[in-house]
C-alpha atoms as a PDB file:
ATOM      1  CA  UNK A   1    -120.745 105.457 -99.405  1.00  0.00           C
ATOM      2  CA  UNK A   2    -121.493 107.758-102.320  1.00  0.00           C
ATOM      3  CA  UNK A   3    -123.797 110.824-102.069  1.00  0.00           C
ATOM      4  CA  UNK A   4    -126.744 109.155-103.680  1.00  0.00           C
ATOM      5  CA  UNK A   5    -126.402 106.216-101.006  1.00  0.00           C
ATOM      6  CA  UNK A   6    -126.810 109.154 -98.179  1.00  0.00           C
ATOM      7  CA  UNK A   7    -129.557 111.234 -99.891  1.00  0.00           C
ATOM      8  CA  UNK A   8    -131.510 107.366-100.414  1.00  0.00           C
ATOM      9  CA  UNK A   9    -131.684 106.930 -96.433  1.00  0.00           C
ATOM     10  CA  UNK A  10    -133.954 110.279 -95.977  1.00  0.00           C
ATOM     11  CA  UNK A  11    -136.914 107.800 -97.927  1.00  0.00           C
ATOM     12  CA  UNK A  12    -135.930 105.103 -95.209  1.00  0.00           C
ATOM     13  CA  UNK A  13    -138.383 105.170 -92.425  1.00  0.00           C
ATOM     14  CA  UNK A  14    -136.021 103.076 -90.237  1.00  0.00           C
ATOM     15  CA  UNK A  15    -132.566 105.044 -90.523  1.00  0.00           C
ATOM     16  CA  UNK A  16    -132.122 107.223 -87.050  1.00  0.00           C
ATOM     17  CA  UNK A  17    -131.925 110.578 -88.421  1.00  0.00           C
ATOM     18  CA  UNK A  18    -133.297 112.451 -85.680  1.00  0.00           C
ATOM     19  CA  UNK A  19    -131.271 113.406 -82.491  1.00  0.00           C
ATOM     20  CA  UNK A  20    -133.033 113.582 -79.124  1.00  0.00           C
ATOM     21  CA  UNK A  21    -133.516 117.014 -79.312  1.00  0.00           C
ATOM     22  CA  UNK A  22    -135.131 117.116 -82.610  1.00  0.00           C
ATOM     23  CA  UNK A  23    -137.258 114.159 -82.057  1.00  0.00           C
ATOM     24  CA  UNK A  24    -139.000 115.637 -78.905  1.00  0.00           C
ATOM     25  CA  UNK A  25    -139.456 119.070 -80.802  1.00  0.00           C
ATOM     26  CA  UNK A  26    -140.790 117.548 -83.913  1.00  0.00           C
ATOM     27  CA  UNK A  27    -143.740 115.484 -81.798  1.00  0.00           C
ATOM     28  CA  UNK A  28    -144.581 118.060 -79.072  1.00  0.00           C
ATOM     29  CA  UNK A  29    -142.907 116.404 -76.622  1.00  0.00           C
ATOM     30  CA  UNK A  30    -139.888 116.581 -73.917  1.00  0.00           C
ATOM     31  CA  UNK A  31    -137.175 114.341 -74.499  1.00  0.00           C
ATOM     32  CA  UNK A  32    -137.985 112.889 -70.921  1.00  0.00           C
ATOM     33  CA  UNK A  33    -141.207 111.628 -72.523  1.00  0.00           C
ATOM     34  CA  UNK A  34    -138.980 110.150 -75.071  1.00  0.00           C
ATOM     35  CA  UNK A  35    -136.756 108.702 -72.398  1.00  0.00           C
ATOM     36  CA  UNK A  36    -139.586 107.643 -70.257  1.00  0.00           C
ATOM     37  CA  UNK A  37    -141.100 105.723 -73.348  1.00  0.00           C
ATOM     38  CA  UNK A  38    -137.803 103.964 -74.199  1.00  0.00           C
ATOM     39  CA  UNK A  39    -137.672 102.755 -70.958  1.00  0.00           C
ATOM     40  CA  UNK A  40    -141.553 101.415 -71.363  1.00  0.00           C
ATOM     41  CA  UNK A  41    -139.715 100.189 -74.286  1.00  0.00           C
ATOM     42  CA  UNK A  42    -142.417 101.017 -77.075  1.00  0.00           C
ATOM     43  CA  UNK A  43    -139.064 102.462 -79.021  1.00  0.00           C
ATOM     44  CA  UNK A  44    -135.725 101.191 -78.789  1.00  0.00           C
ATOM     45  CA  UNK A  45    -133.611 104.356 -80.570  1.00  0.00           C
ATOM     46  CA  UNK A  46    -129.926 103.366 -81.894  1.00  0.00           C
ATOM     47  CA  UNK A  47    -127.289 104.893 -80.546  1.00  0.00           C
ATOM     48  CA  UNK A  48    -124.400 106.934 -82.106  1.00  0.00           C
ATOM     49  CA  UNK A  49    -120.667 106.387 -82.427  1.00  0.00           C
ATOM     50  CA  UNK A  50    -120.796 109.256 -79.306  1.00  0.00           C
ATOM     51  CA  UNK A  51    -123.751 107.319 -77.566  1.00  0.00           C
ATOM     52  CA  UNK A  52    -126.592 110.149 -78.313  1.00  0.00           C
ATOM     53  CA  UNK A  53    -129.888 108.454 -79.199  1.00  0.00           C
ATOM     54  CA  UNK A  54    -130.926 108.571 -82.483  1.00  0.00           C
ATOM     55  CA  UNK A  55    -134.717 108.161 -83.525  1.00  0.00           C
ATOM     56  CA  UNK A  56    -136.345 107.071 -86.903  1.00  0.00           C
ATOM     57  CA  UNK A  57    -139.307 108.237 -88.755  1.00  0.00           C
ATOM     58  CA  UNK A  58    -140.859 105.633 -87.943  1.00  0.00           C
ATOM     59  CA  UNK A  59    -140.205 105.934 -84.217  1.00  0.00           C
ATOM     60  CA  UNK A  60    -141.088 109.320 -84.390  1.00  0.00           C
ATOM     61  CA  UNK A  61    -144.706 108.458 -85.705  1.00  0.00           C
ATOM     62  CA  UNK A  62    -145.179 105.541 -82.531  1.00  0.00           C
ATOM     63  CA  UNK A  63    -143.924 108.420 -80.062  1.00  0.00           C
ATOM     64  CA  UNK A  64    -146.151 110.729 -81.207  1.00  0.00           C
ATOM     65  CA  UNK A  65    -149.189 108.145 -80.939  1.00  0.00           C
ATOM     66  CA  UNK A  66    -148.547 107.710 -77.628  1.00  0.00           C
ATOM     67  CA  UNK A  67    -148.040 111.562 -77.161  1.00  0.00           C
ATOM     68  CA  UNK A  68    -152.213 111.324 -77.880  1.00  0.00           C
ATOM     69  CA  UNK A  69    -152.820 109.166 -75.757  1.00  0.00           C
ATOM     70  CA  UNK A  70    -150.861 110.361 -72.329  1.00  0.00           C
ATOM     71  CA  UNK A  71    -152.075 114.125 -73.631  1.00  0.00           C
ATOM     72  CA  UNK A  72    -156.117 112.281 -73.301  1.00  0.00           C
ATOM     73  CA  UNK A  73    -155.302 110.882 -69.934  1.00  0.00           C
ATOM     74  CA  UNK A  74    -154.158 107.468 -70.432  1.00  0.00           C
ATOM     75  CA  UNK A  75    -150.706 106.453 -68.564  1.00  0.00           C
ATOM     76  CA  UNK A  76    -147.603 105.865 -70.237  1.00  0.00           C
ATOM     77  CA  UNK A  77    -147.708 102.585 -69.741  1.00  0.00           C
ATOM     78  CA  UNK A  78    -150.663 102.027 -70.768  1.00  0.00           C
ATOM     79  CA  UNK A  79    -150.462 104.148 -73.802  1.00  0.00           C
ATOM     80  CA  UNK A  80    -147.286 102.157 -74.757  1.00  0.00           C
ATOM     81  CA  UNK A  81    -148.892  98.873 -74.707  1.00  0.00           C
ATOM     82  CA  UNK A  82    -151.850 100.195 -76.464  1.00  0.00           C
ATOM     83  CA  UNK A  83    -149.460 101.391 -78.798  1.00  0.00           C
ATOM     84  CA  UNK A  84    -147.945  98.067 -79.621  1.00  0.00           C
ATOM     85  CA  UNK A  85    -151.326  96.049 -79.593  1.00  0.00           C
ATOM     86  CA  UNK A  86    -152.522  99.261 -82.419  1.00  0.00           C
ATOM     87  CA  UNK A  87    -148.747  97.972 -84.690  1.00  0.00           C
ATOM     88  CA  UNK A  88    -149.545  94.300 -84.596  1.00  0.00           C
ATOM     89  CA  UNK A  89    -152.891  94.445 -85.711  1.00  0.00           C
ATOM     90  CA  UNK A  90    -152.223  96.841 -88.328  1.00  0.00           C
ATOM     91  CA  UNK A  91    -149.362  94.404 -89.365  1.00  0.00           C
ATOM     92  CA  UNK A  92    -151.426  91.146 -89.247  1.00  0.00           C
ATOM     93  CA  UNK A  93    -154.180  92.919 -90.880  1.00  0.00           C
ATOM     94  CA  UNK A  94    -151.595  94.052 -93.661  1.00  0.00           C
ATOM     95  CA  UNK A  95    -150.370  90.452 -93.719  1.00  0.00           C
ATOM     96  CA  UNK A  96    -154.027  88.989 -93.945  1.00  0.00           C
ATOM     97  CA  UNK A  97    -154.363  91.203 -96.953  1.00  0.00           C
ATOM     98  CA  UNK A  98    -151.254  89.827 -99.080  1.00  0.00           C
ATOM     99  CA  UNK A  99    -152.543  86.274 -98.036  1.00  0.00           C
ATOM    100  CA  UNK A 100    -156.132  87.160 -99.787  1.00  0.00           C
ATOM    101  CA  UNK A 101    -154.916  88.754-102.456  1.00  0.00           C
ATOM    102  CA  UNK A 102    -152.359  85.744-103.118  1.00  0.00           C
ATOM    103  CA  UNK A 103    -155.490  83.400-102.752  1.00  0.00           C
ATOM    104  CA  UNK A 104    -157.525  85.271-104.995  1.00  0.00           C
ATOM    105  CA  UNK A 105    -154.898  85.287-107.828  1.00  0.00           C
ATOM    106  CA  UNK A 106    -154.449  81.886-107.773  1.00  0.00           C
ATOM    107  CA  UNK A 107    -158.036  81.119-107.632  1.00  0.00           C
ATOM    108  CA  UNK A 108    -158.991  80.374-111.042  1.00  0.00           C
ATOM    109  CA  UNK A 109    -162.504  80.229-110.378  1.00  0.00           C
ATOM    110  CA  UNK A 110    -162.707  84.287-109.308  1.00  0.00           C
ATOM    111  CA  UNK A 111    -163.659  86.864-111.567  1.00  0.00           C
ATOM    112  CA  UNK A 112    -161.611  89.870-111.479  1.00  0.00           C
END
C-alpha cells in the first residue's frame, strides 16, 4: 500500500479510523453507550488485528443520532430502531430519486 492509498481512506466514510476511545469523545458519549448500541446492533464496528473496535465516519454520524435521541428521553432501543427506520428511508428515498431522474432522461416527451 503506497502513501497515497492510506491518505485516500481519510475521504472513505466506511474505513474504521476511530478507536473506542476517540469515537465516544468525538460524539459526546461514553464508550458504554457505544457498547450498549453495538449490542442493540444499530453499528457493527470492525475489529483490529489486537481485537479493539474500530468505528467509521459513518458510524460515528448513526451513534451520534441516537446520542439525540437517548439525550431527549427516548430508550436505546428505541432510539436504535428509530435510527435504522430514519437510514432506510433516506436510502429508498435516495434510490427513488435515481429511478426518476433515469425516467425522466429517457422520457423523450419531457422538457428539460
Amino acid at each position: 500500500m503506497t502513501a497515497d492509498d492510506s491518505l485516500g481512506r481519510l475521504d472513505d466514510d466506511d474505513y474504521p479510523a476511530y478507536t473506542m476511545g476517540r469515537a465516544a469523545e468525538m460524539i459526546g458519549a461514553t464508550p458504554g453507550f457505544l457498547r450498549a448500541i453495538g449490542e442493540a446492533r444499530l453499528i457493527t464496528p470492525l475489529r483490529s488485528d489486537g481485537g479493539h473496535r474500530r468505528y467509521s465516519r459513518y458510524q460515528l454520524r448513526i451513534a451520534a443520532r441516537a446520542r439525540e435521541l437517548v439525550d431527549q428521553g427516548t430508550p436505546i432501543e428505541a432510539a436504535c430502531r428509530i435510527v435504522i427506520l430514519e437510514d432506510q428511508l433516506e436510502e429508498a428515498q435516495r434510490i427513488n430519486a435515481q429511478y426518476r431522474r433515469a425516467a425522466e432522461s429517457s422520457d423523450p416527451t419531457t422538457t428539460a
